[in-house]
C-alpha atoms as a PDB file:
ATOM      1  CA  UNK A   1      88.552   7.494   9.116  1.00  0.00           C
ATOM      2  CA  UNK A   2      91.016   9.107   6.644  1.00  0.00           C
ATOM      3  CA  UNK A   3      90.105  12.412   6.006  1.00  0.00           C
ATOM      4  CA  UNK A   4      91.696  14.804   3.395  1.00  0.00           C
ATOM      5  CA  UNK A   5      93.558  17.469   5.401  1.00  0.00           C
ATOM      6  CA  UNK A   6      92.521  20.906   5.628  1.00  0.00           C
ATOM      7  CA  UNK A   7      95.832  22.206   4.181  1.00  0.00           C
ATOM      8  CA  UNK A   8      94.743  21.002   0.512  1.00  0.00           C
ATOM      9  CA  UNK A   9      92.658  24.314   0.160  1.00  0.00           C
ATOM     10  CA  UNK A  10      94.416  26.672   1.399  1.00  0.00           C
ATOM     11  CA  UNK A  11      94.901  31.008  -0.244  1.00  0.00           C
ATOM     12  CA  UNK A  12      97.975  31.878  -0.903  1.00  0.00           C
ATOM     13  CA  UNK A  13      99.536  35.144  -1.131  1.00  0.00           C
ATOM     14  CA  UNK A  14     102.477  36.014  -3.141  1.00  0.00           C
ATOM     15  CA  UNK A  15     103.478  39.766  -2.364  1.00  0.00           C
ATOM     16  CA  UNK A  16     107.140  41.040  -4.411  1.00  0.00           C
ATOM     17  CA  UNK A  17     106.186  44.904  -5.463  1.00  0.00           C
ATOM     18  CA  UNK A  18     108.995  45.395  -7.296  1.00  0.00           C
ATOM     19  CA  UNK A  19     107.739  43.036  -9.435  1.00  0.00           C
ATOM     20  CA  UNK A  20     103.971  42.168  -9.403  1.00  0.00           C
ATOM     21  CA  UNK A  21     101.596  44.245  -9.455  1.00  0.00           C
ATOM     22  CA  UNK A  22      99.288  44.372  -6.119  1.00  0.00           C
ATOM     23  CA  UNK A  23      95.981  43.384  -6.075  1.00  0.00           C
ATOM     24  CA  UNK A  24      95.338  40.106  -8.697  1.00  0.00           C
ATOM     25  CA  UNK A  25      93.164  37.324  -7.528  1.00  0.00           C
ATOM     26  CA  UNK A  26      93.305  34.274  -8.986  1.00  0.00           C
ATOM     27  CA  UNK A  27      90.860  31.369  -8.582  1.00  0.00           C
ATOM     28  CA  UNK A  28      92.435  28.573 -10.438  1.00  0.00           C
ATOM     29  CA  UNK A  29      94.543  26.110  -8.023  1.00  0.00           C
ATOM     30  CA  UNK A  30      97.980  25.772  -7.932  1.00  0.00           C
ATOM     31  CA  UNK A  31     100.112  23.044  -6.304  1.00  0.00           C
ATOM     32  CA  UNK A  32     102.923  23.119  -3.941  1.00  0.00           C
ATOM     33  CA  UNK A  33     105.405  21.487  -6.074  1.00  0.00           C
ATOM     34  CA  UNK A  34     105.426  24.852  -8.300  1.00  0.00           C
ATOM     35  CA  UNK A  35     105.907  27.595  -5.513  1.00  0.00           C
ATOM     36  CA  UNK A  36     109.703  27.617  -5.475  1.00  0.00           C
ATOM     37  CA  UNK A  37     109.804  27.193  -9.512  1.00  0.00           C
ATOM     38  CA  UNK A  38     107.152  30.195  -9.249  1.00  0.00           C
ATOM     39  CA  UNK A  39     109.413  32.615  -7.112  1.00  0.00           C
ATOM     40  CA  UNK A  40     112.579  31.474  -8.891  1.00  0.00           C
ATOM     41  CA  UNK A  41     110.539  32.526 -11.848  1.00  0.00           C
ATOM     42  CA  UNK A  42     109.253  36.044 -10.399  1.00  0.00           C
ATOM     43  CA  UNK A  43     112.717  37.119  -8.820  1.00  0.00           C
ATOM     44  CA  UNK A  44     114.961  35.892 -12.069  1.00  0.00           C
ATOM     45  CA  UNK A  45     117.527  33.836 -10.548  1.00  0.00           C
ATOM     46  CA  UNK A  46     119.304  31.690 -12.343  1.00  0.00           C
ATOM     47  CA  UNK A  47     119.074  28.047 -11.372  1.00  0.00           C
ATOM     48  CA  UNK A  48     118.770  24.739 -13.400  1.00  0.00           C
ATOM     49  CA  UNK A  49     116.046  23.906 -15.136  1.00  0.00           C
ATOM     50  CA  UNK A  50     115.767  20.727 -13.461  1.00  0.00           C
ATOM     51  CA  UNK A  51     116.689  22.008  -9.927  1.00  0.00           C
ATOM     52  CA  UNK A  52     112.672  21.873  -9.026  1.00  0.00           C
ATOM     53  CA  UNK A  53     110.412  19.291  -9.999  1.00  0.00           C
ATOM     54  CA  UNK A  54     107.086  21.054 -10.193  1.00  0.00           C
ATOM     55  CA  UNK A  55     106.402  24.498 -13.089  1.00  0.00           C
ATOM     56  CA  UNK A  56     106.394  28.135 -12.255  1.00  0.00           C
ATOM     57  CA  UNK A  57     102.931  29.191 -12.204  1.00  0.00           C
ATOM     58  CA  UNK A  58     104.320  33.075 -13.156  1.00  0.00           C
ATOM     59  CA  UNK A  59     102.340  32.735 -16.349  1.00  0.00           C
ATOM     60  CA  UNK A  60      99.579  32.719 -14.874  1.00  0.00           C
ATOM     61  CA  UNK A  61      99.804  34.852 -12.381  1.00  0.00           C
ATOM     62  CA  UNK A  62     100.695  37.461 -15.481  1.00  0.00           C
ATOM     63  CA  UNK A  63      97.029  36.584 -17.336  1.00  0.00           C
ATOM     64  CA  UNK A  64     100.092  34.520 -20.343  1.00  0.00           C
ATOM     65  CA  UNK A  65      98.413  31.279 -19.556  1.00  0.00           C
ATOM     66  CA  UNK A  66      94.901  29.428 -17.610  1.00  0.00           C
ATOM     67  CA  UNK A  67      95.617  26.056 -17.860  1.00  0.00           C
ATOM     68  CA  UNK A  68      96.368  24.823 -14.558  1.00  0.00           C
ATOM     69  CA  UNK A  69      97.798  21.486 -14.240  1.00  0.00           C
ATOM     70  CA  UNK A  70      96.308  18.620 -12.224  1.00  0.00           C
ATOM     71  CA  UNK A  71      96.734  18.416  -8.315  1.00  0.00           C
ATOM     72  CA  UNK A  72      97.211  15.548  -6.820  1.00  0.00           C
ATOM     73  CA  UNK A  73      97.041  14.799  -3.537  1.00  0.00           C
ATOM     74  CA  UNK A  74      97.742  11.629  -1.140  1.00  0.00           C
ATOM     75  CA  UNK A  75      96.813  11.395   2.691  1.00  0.00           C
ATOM     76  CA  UNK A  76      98.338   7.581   4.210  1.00  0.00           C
ATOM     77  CA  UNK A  77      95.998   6.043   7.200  1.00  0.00           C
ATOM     78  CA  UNK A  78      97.880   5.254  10.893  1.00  0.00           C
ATOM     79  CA  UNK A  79      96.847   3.086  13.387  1.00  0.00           C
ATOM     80  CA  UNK A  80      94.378   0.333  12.301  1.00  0.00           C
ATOM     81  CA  UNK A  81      93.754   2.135   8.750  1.00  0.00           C
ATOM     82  CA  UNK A  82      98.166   1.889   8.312  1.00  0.00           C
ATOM     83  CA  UNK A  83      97.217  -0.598   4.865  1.00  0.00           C
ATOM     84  CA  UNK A  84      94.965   2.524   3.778  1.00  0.00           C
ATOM     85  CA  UNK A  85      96.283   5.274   1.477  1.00  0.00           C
ATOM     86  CA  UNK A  86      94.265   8.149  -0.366  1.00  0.00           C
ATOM     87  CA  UNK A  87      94.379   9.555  -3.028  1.00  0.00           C
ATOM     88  CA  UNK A  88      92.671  12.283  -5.401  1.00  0.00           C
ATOM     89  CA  UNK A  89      93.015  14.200  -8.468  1.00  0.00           C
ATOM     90  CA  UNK A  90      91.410  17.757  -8.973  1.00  0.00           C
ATOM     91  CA  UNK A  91      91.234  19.277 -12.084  1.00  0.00           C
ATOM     92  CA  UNK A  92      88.835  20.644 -14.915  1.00  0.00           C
ATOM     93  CA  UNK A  93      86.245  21.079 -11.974  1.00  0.00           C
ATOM     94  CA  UNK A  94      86.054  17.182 -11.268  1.00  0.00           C
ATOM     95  CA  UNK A  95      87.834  15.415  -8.007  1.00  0.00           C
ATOM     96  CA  UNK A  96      88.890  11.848  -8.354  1.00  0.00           C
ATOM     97  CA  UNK A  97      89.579   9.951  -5.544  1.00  0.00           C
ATOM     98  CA  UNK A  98      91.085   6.342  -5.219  1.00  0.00           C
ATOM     99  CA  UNK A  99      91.268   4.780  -1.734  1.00  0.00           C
ATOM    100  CA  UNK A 100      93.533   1.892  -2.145  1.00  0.00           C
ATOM    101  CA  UNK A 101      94.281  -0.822   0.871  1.00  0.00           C
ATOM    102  CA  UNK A 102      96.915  -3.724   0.750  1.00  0.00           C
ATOM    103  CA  UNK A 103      98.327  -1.751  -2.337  1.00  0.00           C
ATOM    104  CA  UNK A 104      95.207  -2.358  -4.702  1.00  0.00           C
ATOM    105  CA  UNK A 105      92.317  -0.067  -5.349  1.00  0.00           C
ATOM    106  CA  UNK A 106      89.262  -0.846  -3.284  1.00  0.00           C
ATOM    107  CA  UNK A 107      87.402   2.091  -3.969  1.00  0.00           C
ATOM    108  CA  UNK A 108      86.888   4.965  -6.277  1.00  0.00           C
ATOM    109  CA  UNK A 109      85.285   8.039  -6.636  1.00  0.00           C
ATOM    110  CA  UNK A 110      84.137  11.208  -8.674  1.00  0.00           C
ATOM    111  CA  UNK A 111      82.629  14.498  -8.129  1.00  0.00           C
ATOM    112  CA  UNK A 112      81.915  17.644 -10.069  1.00  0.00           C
ATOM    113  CA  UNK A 113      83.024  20.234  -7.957  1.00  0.00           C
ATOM    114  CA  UNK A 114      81.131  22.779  -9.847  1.00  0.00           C
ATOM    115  CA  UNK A 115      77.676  21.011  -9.219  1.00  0.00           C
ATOM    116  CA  UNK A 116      78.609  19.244  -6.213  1.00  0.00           C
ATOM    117  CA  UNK A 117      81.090  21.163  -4.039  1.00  0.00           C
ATOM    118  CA  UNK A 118      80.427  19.516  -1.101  1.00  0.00           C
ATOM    119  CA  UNK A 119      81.395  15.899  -2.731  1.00  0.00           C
ATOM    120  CA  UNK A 120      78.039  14.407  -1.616  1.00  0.00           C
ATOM    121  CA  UNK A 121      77.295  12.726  -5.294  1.00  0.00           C
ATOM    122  CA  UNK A 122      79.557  10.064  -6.020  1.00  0.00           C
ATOM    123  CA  UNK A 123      79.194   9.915  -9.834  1.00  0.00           C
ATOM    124  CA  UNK A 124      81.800   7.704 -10.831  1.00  0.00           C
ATOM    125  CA  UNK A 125      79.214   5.059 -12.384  1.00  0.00           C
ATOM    126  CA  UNK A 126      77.878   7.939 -14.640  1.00  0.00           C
ATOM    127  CA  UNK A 127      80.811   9.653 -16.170  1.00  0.00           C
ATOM    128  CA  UNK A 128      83.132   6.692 -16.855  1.00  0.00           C
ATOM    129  CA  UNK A 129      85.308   8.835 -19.362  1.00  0.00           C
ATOM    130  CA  UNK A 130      86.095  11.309 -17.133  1.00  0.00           C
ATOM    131  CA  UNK A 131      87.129   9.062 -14.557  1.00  0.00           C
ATOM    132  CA  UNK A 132      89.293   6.973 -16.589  1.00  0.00           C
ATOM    133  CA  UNK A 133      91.058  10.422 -17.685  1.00  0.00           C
ATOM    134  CA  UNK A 134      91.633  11.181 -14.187  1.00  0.00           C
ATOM    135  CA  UNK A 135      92.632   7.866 -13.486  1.00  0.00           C
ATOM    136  CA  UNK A 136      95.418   8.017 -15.745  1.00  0.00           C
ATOM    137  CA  UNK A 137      96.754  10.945 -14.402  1.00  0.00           C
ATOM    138  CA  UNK A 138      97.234   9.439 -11.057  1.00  0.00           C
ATOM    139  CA  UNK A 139      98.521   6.483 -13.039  1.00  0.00           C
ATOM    140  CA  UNK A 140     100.890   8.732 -13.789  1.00  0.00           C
ATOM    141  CA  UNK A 141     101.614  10.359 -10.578  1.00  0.00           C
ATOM    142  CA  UNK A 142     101.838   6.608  -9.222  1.00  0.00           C
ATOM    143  CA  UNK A 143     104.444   5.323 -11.572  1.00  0.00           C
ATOM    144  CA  UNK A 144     106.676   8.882 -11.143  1.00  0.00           C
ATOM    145  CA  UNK A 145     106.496   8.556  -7.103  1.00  0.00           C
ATOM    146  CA  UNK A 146     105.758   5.180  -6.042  1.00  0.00           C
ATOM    147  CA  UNK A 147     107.948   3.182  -8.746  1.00  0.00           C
ATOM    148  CA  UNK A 148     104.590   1.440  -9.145  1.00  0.00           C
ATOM    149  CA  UNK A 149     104.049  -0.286  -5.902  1.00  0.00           C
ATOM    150  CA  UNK A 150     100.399   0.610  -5.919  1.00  0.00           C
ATOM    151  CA  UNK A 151      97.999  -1.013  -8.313  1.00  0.00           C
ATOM    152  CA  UNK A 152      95.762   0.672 -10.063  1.00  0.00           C
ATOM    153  CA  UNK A 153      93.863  -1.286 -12.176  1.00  0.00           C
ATOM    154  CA  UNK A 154      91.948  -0.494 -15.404  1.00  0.00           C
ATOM    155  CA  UNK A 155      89.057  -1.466 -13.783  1.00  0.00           C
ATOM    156  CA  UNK A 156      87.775  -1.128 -10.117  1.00  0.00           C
ATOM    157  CA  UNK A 157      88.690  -4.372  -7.903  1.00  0.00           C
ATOM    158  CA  UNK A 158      85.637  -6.152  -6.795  1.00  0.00           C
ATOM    159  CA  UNK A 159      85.799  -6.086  -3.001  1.00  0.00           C
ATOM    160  CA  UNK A 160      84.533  -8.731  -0.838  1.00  0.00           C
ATOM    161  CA  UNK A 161      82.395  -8.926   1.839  1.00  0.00           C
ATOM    162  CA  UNK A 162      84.798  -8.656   4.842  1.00  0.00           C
ATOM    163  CA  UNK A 163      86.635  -5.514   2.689  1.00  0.00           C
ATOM    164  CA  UNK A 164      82.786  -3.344   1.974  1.00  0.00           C
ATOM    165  CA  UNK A 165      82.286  -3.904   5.985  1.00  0.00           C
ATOM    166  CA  UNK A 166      85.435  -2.345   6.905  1.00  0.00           C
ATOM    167  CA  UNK A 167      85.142   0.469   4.625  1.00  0.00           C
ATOM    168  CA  UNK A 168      81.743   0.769   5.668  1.00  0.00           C
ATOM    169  CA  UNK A 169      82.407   1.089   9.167  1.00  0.00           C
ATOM    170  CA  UNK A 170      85.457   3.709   8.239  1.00  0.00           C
ATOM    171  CA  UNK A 171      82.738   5.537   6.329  1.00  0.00           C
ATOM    172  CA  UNK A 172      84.145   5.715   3.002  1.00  0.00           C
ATOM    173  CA  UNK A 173      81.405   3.957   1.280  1.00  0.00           C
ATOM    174  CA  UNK A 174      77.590   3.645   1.998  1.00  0.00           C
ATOM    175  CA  UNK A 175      75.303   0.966   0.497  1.00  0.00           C
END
């Protein structure tokens, strides 16, 4: 089964004295993409603007800004689950999650992290706004990355019999 890896929630410590100030916690997530922008950012060197692709998160870190973008994430399957790919979308204390296989979406998912931590309440079915706002984002993400090669449709693919067994038995959906 396709798990999310552990390396998705992970602290991180930034430590440059000269020129933060020690001590500041911040809860709100950050991505990956924007830790070189970020330390371009705190130690002032003068690159490109388009050298990186993600945003310095510096404002932030200074109290300037709290909007924190959307983090995507994608995990692909190996062996038998190779046609499998994952992927989810955290932000505004929801998680979307769209397991595609054979390139189409065969699955989706939402959670509110904020009740549901854990992601044991699929409520995808009850907040259909919010899930098509984090479905565009990944959308999004999709056409940027993937020159559209996966399919995410407007709405969720009906999946046949032989399809719900298999994801079934993978554990990714229950009755």
């Amino acid at each position: 089964m396709i798990k999310e890896p552990e390396n998705i929630d992970v602290p991180l410590l930034i430590v440059c004295p000269s020129k933060l100030s020690a001590g500041k916690v911040i809860a709100e997530q950050v991505r990956l993409i924007d830790l070189a922008p970020t330390i371009v950012d705190i130690l002032n060197l003068d690159l490109k603007p388009n050298s990186f692709q993600g945003e310095s998160f510096l404002p932030l870190i200074k109290g300037e800004e709290n909007k924190t973008p959307m983090v995507i994430s994608e995990v692909s399957g190996e062996g038998e689950e190779k046609d499998i790919k994952r992927f989810s979308v955290r932000g505004e204390g929801y998680k979307y999650i769209a397991t595609f296989e054979a390139e189409k979406v065969v699955y989706e998912e939402l959670y509110n992290l904020g009740d549901d931590p854990k992601e044991t309440c699929n409520i995808a079915e009850k907040e259909p706004d919010r899930l098509k706002l984090l479905r565009l984002e990944l959308q999004k993400h999709i056409k940027q990355n993937h020159h559209g090669i996966l399919q995410l449709e407007a709405e969720q693919v009906a999946l046949d019999e032989e399809v719900r067994n298999r994801l079934k038995a993978l554990g990714y959906i229950d009755d």
